[in-house]
Protein backbone atom coordinates (compact mmCIF):
# COMPACT_ATOMS: atom_id res chain seq x y z
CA UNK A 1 -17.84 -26.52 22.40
CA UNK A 2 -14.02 -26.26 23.31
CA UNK A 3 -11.70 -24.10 22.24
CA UNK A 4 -8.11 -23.78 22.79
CA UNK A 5 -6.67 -22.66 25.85
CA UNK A 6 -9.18 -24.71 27.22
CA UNK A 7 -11.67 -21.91 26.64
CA UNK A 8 -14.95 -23.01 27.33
CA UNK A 9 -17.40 -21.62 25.01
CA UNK A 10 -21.56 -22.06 25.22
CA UNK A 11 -23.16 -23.97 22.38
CA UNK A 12 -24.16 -21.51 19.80
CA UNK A 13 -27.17 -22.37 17.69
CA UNK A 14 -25.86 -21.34 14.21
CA UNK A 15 -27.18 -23.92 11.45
CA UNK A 16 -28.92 -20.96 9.59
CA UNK A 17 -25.11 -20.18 8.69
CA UNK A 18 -25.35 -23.28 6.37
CA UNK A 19 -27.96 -21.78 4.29
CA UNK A 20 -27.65 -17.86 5.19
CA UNK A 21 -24.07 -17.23 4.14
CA UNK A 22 -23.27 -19.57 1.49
CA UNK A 23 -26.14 -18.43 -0.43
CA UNK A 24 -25.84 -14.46 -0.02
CA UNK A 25 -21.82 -15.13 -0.62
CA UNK A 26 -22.56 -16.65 -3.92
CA UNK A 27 -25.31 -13.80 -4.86
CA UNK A 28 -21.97 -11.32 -3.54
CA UNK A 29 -19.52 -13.03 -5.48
CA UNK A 30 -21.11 -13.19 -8.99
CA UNK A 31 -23.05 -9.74 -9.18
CA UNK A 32 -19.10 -8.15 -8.03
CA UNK A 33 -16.89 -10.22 -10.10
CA UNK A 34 -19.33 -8.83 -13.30
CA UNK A 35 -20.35 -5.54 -12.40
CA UNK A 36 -16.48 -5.07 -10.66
CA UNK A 37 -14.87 -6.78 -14.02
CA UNK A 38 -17.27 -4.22 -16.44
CA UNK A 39 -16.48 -1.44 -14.21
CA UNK A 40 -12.42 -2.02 -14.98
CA UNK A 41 -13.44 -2.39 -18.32
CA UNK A 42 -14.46 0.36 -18.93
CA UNK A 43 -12.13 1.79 -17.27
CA UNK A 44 -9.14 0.39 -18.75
CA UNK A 45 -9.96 -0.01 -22.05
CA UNK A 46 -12.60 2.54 -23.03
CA UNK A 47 -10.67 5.38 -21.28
CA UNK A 48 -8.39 7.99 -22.88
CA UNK A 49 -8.21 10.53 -20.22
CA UNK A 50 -7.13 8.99 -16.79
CA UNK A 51 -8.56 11.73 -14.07
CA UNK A 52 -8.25 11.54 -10.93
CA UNK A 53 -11.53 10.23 -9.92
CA UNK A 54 -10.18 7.24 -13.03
CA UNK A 55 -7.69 6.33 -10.58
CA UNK A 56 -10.02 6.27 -7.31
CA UNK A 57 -12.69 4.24 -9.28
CA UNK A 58 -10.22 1.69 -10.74
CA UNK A 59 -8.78 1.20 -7.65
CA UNK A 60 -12.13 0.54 -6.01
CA UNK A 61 -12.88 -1.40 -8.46
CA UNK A 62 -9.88 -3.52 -7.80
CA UNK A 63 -10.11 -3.42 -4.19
CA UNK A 64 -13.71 -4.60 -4.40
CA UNK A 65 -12.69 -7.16 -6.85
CA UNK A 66 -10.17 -8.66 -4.95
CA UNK A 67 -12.71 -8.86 -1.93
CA UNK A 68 -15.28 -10.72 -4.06
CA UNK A 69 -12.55 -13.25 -5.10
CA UNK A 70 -11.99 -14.35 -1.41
CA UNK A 71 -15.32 -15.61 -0.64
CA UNK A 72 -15.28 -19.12 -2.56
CA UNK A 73 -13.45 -20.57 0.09
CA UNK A 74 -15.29 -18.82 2.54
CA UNK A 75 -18.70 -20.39 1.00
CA UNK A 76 -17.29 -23.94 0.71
CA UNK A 77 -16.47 -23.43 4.03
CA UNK A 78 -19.82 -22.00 5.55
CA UNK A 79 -21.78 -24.69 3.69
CA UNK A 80 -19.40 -27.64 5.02
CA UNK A 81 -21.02 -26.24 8.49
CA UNK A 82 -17.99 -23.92 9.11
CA UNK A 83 -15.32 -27.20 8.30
CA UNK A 84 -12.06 -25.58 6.83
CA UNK A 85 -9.98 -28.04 4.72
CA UNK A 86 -7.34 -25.83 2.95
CA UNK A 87 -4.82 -25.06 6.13
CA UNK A 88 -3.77 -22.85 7.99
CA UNK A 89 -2.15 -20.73 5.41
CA UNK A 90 -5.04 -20.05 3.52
CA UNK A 91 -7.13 -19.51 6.61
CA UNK A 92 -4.43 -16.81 7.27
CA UNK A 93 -4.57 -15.44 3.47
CA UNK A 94 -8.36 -15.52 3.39
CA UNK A 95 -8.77 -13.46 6.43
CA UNK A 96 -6.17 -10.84 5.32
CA UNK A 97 -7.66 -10.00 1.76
CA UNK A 98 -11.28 -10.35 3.42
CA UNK A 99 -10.01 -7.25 5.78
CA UNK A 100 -7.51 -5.88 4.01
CA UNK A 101 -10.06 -4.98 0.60
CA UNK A 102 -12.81 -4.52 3.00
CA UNK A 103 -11.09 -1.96 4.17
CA UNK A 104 -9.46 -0.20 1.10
CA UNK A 105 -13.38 -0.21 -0.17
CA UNK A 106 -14.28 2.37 2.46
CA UNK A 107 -10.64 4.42 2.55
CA UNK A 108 -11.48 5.03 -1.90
CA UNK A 109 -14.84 5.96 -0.83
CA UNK A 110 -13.93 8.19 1.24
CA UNK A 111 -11.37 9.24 -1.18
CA UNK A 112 -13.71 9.98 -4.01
CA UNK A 113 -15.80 11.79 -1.66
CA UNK A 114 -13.02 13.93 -0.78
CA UNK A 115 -12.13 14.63 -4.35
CA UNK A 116 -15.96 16.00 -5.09
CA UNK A 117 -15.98 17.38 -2.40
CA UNK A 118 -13.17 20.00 -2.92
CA UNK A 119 -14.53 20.06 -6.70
CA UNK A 120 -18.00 21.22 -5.70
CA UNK A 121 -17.70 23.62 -2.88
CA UNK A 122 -13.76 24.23 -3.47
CA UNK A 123 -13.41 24.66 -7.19
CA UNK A 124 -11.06 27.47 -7.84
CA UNK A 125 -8.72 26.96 -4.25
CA UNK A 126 -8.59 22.96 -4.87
CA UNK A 127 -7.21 22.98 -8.41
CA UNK A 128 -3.75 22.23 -6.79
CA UNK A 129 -5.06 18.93 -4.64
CA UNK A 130 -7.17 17.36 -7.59
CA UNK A 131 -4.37 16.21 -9.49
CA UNK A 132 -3.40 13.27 -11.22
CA UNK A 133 0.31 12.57 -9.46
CA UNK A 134 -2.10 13.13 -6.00
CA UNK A 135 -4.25 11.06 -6.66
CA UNK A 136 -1.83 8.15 -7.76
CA UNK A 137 0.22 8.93 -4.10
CA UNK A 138 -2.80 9.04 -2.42
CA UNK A 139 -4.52 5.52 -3.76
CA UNK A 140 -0.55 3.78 -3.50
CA UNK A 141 -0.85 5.58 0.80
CA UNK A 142 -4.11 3.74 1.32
CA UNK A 143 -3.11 0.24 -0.07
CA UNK A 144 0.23 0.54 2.49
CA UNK A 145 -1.52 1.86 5.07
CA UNK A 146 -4.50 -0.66 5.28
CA UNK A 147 -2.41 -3.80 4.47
CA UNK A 148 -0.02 -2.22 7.68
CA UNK A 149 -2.99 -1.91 9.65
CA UNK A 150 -4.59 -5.38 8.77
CA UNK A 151 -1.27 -6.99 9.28
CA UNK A 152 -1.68 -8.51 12.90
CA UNK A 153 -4.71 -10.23 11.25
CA UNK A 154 -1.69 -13.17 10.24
CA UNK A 155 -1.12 -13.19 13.86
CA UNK A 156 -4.48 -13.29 15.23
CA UNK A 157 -6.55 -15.43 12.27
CA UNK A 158 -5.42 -19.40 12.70
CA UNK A 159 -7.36 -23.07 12.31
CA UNK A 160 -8.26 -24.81 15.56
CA UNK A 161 -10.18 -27.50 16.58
CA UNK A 162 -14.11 -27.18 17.61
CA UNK A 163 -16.30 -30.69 18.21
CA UNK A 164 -13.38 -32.48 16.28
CA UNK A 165 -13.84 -30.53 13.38
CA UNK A 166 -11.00 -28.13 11.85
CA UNK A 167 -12.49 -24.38 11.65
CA UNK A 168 -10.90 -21.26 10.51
CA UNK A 169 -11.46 -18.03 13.43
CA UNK A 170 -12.65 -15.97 11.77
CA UNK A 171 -11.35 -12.98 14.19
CA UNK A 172 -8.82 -15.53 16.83
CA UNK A 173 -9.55 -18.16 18.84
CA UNK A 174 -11.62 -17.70 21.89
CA UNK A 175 -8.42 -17.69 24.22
CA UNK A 176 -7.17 -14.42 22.52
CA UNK A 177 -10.51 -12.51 22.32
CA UNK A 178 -9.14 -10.43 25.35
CA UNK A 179 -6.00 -9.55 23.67
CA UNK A 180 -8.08 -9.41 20.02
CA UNK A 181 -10.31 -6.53 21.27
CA UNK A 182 -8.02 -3.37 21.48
CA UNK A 183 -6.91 -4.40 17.47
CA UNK A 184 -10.22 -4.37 16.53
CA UNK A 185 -11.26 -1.22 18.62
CA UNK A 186 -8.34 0.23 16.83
CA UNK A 187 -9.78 -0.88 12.88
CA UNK A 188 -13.10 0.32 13.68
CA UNK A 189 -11.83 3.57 14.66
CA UNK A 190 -8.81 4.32 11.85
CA UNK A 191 -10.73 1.93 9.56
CA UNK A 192 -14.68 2.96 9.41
CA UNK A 193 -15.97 5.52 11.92
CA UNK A 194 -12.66 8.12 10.65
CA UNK A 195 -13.91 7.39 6.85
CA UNK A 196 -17.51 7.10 7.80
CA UNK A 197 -17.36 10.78 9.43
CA UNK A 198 -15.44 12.50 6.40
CA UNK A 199 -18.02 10.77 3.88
CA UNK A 200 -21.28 12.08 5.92
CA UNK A 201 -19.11 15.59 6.43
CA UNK A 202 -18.37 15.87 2.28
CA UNK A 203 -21.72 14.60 1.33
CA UNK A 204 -23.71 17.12 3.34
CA UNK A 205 -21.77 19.66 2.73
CA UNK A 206 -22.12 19.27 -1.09
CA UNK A 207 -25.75 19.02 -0.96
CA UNK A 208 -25.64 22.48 0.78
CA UNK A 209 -23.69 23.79 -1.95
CA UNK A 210 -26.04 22.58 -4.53
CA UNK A 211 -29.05 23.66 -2.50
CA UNK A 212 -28.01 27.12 -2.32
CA UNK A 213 -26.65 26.93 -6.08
CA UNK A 214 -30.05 25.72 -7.42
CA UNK A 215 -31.98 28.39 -5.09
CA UNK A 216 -29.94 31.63 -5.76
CA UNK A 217 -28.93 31.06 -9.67
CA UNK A 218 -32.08 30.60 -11.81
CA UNK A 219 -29.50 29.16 -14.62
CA UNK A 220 -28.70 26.30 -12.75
CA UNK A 221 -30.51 23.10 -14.12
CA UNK A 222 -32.69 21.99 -11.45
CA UNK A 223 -32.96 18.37 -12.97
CA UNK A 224 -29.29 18.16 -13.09
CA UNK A 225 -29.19 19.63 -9.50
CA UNK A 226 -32.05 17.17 -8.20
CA UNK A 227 -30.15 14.27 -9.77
CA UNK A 228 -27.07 14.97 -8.03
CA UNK A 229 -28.30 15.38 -4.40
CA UNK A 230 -30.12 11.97 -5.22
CA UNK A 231 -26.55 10.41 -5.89
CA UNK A 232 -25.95 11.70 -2.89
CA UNK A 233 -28.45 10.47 -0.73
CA UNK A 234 -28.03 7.01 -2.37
CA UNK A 235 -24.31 6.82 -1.82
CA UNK A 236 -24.81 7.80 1.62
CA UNK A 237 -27.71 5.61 2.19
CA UNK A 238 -25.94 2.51 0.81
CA UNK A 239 -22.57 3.30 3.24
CA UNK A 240 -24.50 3.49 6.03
CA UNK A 241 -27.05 0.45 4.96
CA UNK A 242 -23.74 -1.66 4.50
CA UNK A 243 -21.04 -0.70 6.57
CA UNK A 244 -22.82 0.84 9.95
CA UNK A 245 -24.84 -2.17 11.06
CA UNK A 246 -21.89 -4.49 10.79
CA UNK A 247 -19.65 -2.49 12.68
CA UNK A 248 -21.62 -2.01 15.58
CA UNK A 249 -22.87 -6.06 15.72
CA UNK A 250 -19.19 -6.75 15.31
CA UNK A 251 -18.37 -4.85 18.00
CA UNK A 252 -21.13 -5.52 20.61
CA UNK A 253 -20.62 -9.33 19.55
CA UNK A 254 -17.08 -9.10 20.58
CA UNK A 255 -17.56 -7.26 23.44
CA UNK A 256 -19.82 -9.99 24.71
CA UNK A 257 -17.90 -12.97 24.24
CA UNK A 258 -15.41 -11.01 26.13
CA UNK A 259 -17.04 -9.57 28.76
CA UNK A 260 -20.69 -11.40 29.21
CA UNK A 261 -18.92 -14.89 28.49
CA UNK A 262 -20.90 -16.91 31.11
CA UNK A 263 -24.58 -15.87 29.96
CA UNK A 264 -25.14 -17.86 26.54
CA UNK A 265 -28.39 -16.78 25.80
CA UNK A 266 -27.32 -12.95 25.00
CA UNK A 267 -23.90 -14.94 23.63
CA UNK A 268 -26.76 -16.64 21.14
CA UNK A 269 -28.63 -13.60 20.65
CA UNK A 270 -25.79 -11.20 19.63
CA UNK A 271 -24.09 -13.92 17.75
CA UNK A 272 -27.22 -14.43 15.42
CA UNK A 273 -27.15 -10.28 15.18
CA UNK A 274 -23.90 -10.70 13.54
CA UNK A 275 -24.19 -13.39 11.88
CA UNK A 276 -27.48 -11.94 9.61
CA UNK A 277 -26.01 -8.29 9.40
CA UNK A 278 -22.84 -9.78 8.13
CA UNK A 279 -23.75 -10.70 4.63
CA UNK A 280 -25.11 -7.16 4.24
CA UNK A 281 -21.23 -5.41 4.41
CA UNK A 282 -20.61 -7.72 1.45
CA UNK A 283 -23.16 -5.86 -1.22
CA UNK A 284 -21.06 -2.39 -1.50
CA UNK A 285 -18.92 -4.35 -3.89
CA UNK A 286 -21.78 -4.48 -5.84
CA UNK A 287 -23.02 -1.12 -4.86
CA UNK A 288 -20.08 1.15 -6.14
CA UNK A 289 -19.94 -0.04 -9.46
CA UNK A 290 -23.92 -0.07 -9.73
CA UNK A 291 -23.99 3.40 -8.35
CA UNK A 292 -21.16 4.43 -10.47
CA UNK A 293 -23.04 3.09 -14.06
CA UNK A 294 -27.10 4.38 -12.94
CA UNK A 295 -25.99 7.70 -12.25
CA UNK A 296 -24.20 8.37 -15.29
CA UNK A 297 -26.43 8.20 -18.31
CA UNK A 298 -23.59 8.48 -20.98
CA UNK A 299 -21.54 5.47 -18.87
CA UNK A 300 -24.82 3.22 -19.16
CA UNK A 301 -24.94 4.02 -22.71
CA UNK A 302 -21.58 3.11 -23.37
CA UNK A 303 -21.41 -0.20 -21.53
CA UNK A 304 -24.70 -1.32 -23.01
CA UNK A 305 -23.47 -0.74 -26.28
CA UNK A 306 -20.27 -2.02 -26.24
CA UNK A 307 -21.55 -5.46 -24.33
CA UNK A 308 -24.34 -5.65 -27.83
CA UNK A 309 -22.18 -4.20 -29.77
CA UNK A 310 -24.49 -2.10 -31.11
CA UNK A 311 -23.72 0.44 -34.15
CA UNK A 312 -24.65 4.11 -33.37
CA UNK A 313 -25.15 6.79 -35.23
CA UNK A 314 -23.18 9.66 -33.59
CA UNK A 315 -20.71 6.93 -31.98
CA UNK A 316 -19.51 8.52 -27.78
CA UNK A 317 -15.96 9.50 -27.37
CA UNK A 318 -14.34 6.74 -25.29
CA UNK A 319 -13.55 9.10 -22.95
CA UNK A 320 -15.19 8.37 -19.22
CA UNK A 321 -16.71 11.08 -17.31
CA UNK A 322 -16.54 9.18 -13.94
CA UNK A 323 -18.09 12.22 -11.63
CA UNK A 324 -21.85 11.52 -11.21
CA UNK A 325 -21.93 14.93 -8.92
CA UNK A 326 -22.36 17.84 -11.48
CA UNK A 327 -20.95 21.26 -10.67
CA UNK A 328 -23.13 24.14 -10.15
CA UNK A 329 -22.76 25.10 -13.73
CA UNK A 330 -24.57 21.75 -14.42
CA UNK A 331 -21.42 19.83 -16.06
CA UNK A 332 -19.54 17.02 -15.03
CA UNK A 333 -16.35 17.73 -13.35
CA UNK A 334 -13.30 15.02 -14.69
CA UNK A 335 -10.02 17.02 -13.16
């Protein structure tokens, strides 16, 4: 294959892409746009009391949402055997809001962790930081501050030519993977390992917390406490599931094309890496929400029977307690 810049590239042996991507894309695209659309819902029309952990959710919710709607032109593409024929505009558009909500996914996670975090082993001292005004600040920071940082993506992400076929690089073109590298060293530090550290730091130290609460006060529920370092587990389980193998095959994928350019069959091998593991980043849009509606029993309760619109006896308060981490006391925290 030829790039431009006269780049020359080895053949890559990537026709699994035709079945692999297309198909997991479409699984992505329909379980987020229903569990992400519920999820708002809820939020935004069974909701009295915005919180602050409201405002992280929705956001992630729309964040994730707005990832999810990026991919149909991404399948199209990936099942024409990577042929792009909607311009270089759109390859340019596509790129940003794949990178741009990507990103804003994991800065809200590690937002909401944050916020239980100080609500858990902070209670009394964080009362000033879990605020509603915060919080607003805080989620209209991250959506500047990622779109900033995912700006040069315009610059880098462009159609070209490969075999006489129009594609869509989906990082540059091989020419400016030299120049490419330092960005994307740069939006795996700011933009995962920075989040992925505070999110392992505030998750283990709440489990501490609630270890020590459930061992030293006899009144503590131990079913409420065992649920809640389960929520735990699972929400770190699925970051790391989805975002951690990703990052590094990304990276060690770039760094060979760049430095290891002559060898094609670790070019092959490390290009197949990435290529499986990629799909994988895609299911935390359908993670959060999932996580977000199993670990609340009263939020299940009220989707299910608003969806069936079933009549209940004793009908819930339409008032969501978004916080699946209970307090040492044993009660949901929704400040």
């Amino acid at each position: 294959m030829n790039g431009n810049n006269n780049f020359t590239l080895c053949p890559i042996s990537d026709s699994y892409k035709r079945i692999l991507l297309p198909l997991t894309y479409s699984l992505v695209f329909v379980l987020g746009l229903t569990l992400n659309g519920a999820l708002l819902w809820v939020m935004c029309f069974r909701t009295r009391t915005w919180s602050c952990s409201v405002i992280y959710l929705t956001n992630l919710a729309v964040a994730d949402l707005l990832y999810v709607l990026s991919l149909p032109l991404l399948i199209v593409s990936y099942a024409m055997d990577d042929v792009w024929p909607f311009g270089d505009i759109i390859c340019k558009v596509v790129r940003f809001f794949f990178c741009t909500n990507l990103h804003c996914s994991m800065m809200f996670l590690m937002c909401i962790s944050v916020h239980r975090f100080l609500g858990v082993c902070y209670p009394i001292t964080a009362l000033r930081f879990r605020t509603k005004n915060l919080a607003v600040l805080m989620s209209g920071s991250v959506w500047v501050l990622v779109m900033l940082e995912i700006s040069p993506t315009l610059l880098f992400a462009h159609t070209g030519f490969i075999n006489n076929m129009t594609v869509c690089y989906e990082m540059t073109n091989p020419g400016q993977l030299y120049t490419y590298l330092p960005y994307d060293m740069f939006l795996d530090v700011v933009g995962f390992m920075v989040p992925f550290m505070i999110i392992i730091i505030c998750y283990c130290s709440m489990m501490r917390v609630l270890y020590r609460a459930g061992r030293d006060n006899s009144q503590v529920g131990t079913e409420n406490l065992n649920k809640s370092i389960r929520t735990i587990l699972a929400v770190c389980l699925m970051f790391v599931l989805c975002f951690v193998p990703y990052h590094i095959a990304r990276i060690v994928c770039l760094f060979i094309r760049v430095y290891v350019s002559s060898d094609c069959r670790v070019i092959n091998l490390v290009m197949i890496g990435y290529k499986i593991w990629k799909p994988l980043v895609s299911f935390n849009s359908c993670a959060n929400p999932l996580l977000y509606f199993l670990g609340s029993d009263r939020q299940r309760k009220q989707l299910w029977a608003q969806l069936f619109r079933s009549k209940m006896v004793h009908p819930l308060v339409c008032t969501v307690q978004p916080d699946i981490v209970p307090t040492v006391s044993g009660t949901a925290r929704n400040q």
